[in-house]
Protein backbone atom coordinates (compact mmCIF):
# COMPACT_ATOMS: atom_id res chain seq x y z
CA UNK A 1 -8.05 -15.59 5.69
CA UNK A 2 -7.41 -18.79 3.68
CA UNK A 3 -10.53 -20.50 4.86
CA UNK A 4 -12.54 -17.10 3.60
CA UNK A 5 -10.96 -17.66 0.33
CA UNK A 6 -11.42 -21.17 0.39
CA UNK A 7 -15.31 -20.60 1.16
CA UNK A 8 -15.64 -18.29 -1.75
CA UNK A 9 -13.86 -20.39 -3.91
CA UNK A 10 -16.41 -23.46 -2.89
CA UNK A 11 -19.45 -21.21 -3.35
CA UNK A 12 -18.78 -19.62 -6.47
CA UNK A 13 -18.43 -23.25 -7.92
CA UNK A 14 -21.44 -24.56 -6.55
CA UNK A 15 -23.44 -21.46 -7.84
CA UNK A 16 -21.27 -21.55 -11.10
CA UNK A 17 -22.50 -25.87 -11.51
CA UNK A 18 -25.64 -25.01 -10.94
CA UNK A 19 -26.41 -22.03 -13.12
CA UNK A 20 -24.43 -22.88 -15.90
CA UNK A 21 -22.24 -26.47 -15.67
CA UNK A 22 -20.86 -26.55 -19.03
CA UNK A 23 -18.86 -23.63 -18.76
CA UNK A 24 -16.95 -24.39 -15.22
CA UNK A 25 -13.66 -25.54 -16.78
CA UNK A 26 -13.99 -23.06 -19.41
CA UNK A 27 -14.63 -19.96 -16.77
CA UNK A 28 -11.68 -21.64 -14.28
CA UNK A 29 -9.28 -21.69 -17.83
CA UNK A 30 -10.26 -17.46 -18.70
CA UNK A 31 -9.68 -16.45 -15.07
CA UNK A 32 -6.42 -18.40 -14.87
CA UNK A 33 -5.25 -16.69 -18.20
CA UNK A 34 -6.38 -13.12 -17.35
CA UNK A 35 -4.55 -13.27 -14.17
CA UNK A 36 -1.29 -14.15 -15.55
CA UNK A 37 -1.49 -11.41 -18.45
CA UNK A 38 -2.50 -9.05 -15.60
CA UNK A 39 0.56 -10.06 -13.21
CA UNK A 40 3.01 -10.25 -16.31
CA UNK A 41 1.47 -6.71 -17.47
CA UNK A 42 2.28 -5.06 -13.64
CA UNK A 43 5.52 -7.14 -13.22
CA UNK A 44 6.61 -4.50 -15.78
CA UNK A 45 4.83 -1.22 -14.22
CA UNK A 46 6.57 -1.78 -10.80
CA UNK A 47 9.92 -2.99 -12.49
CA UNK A 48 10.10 0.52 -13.56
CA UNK A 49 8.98 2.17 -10.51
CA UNK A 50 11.41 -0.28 -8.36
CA UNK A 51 14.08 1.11 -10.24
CA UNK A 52 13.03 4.61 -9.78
CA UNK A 53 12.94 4.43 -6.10
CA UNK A 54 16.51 2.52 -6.45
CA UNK A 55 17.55 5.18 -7.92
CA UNK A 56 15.90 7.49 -5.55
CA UNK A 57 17.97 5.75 -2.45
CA UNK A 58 21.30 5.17 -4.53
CA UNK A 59 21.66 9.08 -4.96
CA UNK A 60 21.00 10.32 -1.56
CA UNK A 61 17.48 12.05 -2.77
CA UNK A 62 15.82 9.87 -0.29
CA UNK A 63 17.91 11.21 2.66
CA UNK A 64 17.50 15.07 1.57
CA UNK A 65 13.82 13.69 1.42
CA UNK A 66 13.93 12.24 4.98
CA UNK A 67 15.39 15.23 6.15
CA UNK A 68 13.12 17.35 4.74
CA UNK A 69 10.33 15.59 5.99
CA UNK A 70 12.06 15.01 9.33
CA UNK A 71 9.94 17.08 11.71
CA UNK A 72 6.55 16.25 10.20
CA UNK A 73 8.16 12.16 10.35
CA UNK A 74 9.85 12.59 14.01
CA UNK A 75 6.25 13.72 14.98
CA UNK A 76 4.15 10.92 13.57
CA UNK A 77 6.35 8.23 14.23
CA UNK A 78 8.07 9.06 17.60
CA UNK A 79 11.74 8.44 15.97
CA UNK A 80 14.77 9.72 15.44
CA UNK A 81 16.70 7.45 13.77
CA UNK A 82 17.76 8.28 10.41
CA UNK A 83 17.59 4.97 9.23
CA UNK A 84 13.89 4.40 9.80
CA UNK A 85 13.12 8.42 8.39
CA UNK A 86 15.11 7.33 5.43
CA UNK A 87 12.80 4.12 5.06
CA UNK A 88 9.84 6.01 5.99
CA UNK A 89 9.97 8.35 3.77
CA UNK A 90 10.87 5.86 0.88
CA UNK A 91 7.64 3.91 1.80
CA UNK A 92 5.64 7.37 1.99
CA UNK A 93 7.40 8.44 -1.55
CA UNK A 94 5.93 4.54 -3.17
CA UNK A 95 2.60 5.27 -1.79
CA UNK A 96 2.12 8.99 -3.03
CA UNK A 97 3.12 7.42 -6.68
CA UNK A 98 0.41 4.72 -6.33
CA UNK A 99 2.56 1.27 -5.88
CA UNK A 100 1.35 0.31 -3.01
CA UNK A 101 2.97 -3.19 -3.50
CA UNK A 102 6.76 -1.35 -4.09
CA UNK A 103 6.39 0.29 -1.07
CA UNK A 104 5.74 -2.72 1.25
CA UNK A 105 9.73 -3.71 1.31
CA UNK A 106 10.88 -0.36 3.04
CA UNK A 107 7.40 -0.73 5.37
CA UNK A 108 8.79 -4.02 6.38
CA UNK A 109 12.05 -2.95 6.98
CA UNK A 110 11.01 0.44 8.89
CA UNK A 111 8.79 -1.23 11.24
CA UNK A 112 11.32 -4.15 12.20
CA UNK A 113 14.10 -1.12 12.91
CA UNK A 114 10.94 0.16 15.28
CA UNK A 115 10.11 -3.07 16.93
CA UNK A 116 10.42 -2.46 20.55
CA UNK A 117 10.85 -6.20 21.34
CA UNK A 118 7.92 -6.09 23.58
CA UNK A 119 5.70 -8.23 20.93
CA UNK A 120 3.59 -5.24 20.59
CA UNK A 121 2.97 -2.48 17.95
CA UNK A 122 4.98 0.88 18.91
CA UNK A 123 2.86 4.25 18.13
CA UNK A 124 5.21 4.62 15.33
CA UNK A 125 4.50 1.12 13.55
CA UNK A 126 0.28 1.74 14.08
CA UNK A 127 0.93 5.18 12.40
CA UNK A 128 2.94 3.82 9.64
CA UNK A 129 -0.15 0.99 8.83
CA UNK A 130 -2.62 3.34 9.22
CA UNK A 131 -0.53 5.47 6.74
CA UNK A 132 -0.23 2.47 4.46
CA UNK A 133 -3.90 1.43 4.55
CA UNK A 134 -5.36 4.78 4.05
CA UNK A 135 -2.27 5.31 0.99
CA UNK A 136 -2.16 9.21 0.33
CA UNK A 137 -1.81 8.69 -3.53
CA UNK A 138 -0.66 11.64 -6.21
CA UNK A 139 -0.33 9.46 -8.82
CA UNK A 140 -2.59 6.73 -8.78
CA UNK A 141 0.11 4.66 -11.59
CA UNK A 142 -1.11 1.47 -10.89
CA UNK A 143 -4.73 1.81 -10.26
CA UNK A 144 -3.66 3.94 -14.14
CA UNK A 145 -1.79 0.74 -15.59
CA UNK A 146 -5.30 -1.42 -14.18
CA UNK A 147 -7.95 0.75 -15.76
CA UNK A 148 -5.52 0.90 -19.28
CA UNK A 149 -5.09 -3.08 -19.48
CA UNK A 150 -8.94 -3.27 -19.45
CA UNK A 151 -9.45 -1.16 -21.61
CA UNK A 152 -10.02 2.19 -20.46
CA UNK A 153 -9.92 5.01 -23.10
CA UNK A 154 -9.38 7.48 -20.33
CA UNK A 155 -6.93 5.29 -17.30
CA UNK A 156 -6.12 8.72 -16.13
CA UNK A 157 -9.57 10.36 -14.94
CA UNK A 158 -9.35 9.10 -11.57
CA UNK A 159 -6.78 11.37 -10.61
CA UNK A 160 -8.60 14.51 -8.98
CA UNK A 161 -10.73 12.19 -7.42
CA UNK A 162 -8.23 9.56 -5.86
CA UNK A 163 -6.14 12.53 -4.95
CA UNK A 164 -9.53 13.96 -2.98
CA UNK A 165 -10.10 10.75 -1.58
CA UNK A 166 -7.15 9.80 -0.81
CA UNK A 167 -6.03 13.31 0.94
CA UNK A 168 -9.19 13.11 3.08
CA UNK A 169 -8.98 9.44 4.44
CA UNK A 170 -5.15 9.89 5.32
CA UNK A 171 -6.03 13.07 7.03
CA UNK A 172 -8.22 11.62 8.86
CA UNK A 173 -6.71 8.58 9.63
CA UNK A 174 -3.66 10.34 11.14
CA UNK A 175 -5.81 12.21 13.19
CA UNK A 176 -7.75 8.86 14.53
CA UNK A 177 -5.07 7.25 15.21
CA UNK A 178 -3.19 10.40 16.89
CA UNK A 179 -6.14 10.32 19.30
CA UNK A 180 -6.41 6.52 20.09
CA UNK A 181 -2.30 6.78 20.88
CA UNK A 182 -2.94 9.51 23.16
CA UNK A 183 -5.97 7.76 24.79
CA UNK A 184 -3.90 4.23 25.29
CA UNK A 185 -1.29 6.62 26.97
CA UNK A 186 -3.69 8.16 29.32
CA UNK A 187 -4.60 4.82 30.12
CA UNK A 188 -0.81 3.28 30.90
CA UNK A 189 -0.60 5.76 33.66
């Protein structure tokens, strides 16, 4: 992946000299400086949100959540520890509020509690990726905070359809990848 970035990088340069020279340092200087105001800008948007879900974990909502959605979770995931529900549903809980980014740290822990040791992905782990990628939003917040720092007189318009979009490609990657588990376990006997 670094070489693809590299590559860009090189190419946007090249076409950047030759179409207009003068203004590569200048260009290289913006970028730079919208970047950091962006990062600075969502440093504060997930600071808030972090603390939420801290707060969401410190006061036991996260296990009534987990054991709410502990049938639905024991199904996708093939678990039954509470531990990884608890994480699950954490990560789940991030991605439905649109921080994709907060909700990586309980992913991360939730898949190395379902590491079989084999050095391959469990069904659980695929499902919870797939789950990830596909991020069944309710509140888009961040793609929100995005469309406000640039600008946007109405950030909050993409709701309905992110929530559309989002609904259908989770839906349907839980069903893809409920089929592909159930073909690679035809195939292991």
């Amino acid at each position: 992946m670094n070489r693809i970035w590299f590559y860009m990088m090189i190419a946007s340069l090249c076409v950047l000299l030759v179409k207009n020279p003068s203004s590569v340092v200048s260009e290289m200087i913006s970028a730079s400086s919208k970047s950091l105001t962006l990062c600075i800008e969502l440093c504060g948007i997930y600071a808030i949100w972090m603390g939420f879900l801290e707060l969401i974990d410190k006061s036991g909502l996260g296990e009534k959540l987990a054991k709410l959605l502990r049938p639905i979770i024991r199904k996708l995931f093939k678990t039954k520890d509470p531990e990884v529900e608890k994480l699950i549903t954490l990560n789940i809980s991030s991605n439905m509020l649109g921080l994709g980014n907060a909700a990586t740290p309980s992913a991360i822990k939730a898949i190395n509690k379902m590491d079989d040791g084999t050095g391959y992905a469990t069904a659980g782990i695929i499902m919870l990726l797939v789950i990830n990628a596909s991020s069944l939003q309710l509140l888009p917040s961040t793609l929100i905070s995005l469309r406000s720092s640039a600008g946007s007189t109405s950030a909050a318009d993409i709701i309905l359809p992110t929530l559309i979009a989002s609904f259908i490609t989770t839906a349907l990657a839980i069903i893809l990848t409920l089929i592909c588990n159930k073909i690679r376990e035809a195939k292991k006997k």
